[in-house]
C-alpha atoms as a PDB file:
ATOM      1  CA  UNK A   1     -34.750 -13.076  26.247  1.00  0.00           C
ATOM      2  CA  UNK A   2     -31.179 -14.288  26.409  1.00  0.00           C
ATOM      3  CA  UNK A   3     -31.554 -16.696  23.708  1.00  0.00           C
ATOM      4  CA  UNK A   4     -33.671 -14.332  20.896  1.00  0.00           C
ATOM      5  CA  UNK A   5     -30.583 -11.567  22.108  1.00  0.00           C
ATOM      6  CA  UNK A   6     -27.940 -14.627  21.036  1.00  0.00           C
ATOM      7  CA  UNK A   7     -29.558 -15.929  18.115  1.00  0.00           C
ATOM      8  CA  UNK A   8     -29.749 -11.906  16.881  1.00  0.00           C
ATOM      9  CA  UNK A   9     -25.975 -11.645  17.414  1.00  0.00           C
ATOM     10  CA  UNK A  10     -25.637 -14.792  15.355  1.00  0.00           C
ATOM     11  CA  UNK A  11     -27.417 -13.521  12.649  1.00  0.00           C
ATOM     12  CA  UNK A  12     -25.549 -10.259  12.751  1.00  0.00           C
ATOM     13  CA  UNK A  13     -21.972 -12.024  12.578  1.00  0.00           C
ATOM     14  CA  UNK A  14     -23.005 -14.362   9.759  1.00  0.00           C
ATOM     15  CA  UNK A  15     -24.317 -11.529   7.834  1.00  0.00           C
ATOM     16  CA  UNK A  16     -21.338  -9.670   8.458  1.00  0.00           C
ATOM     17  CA  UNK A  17     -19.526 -12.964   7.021  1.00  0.00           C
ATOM     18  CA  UNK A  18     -21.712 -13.111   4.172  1.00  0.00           C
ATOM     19  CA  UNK A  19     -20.761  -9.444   3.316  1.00  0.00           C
ATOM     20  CA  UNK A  20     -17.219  -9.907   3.673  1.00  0.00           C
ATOM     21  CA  UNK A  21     -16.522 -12.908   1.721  1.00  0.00           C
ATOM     22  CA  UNK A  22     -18.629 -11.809  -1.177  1.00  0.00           C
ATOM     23  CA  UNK A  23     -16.800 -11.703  -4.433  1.00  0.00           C
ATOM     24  CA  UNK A  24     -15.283  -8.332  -4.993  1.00  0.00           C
ATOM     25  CA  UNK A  25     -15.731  -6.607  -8.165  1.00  0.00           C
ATOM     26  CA  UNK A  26     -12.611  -6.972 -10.634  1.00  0.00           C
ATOM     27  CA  UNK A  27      -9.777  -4.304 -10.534  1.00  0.00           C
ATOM     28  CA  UNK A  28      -9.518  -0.508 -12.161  1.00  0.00           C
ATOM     29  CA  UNK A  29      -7.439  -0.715 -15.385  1.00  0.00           C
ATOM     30  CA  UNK A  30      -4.147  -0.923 -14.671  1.00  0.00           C
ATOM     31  CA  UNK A  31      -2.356   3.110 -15.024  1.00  0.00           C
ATOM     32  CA  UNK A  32      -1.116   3.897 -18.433  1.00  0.00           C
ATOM     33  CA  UNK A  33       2.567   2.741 -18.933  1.00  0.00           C
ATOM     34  CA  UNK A  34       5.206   5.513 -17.789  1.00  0.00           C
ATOM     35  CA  UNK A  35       5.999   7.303 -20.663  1.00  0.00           C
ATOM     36  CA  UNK A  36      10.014   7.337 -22.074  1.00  0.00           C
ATOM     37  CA  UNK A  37      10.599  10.556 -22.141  1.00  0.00           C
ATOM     38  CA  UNK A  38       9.852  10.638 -18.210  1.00  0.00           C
ATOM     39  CA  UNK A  39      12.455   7.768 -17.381  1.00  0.00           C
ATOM     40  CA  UNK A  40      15.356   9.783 -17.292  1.00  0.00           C
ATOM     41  CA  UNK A  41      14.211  12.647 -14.972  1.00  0.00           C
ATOM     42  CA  UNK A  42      13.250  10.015 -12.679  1.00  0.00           C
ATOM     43  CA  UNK A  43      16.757   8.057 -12.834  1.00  0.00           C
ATOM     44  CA  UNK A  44      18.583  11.408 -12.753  1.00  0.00           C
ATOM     45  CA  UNK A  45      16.117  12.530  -9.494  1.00  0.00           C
ATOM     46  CA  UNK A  46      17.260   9.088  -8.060  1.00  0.00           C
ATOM     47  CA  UNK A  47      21.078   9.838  -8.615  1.00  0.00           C
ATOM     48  CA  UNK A  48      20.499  13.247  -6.671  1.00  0.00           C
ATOM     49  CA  UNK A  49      19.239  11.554  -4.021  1.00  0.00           C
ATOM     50  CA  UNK A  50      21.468   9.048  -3.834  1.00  0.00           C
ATOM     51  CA  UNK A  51      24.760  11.323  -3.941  1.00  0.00           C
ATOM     52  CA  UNK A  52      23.122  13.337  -0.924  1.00  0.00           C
ATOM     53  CA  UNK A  53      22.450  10.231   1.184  1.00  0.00           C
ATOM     54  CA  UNK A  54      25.787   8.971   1.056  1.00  0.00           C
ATOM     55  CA  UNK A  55      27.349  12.724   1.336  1.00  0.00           C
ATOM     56  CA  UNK A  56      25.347  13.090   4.274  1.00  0.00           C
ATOM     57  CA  UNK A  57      26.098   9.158   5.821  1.00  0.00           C
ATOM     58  CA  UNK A  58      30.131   9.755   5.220  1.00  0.00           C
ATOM     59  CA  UNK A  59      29.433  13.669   7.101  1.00  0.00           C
ATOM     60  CA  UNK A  60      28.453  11.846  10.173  1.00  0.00           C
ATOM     61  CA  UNK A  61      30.485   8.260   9.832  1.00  0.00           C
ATOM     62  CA  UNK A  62      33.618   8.045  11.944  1.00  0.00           C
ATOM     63  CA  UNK A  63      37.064   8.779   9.902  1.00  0.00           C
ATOM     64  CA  UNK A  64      38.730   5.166   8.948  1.00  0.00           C
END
């Protein structure tokens, strides 16, 4: 009883191997390239950020 309960768990783990070393299917198409016209909002959102990081990192650094 011991030995069919082994041999099952065998099976079980090599089909588990067998499942997750088959080949995966090939990737989505890549996104559509960002368009131009979008490039700028994003570097100018970036900037924002930026300025209010270090505003807020000299608020709370010690004076020099």
């Amino acid at each position: 009883m011991i030995a069919i309960a082994y041999l099952l768990s065998v099976a079980v783990s090599i089909g588990v191997l067998a499942v997750a070393l088959r080949r995966r299917p090939a990737p989505a198409a890549p996104p559509p390239p960002v368009l131009p016209a979008e490039a700028p909002a994003i570097e100018a959102d970036m900037r924002v950020l930026l300025t209010a990081a270090v505003q807020l990192a000299s608020r709370f650094a010690p004076a020099a």
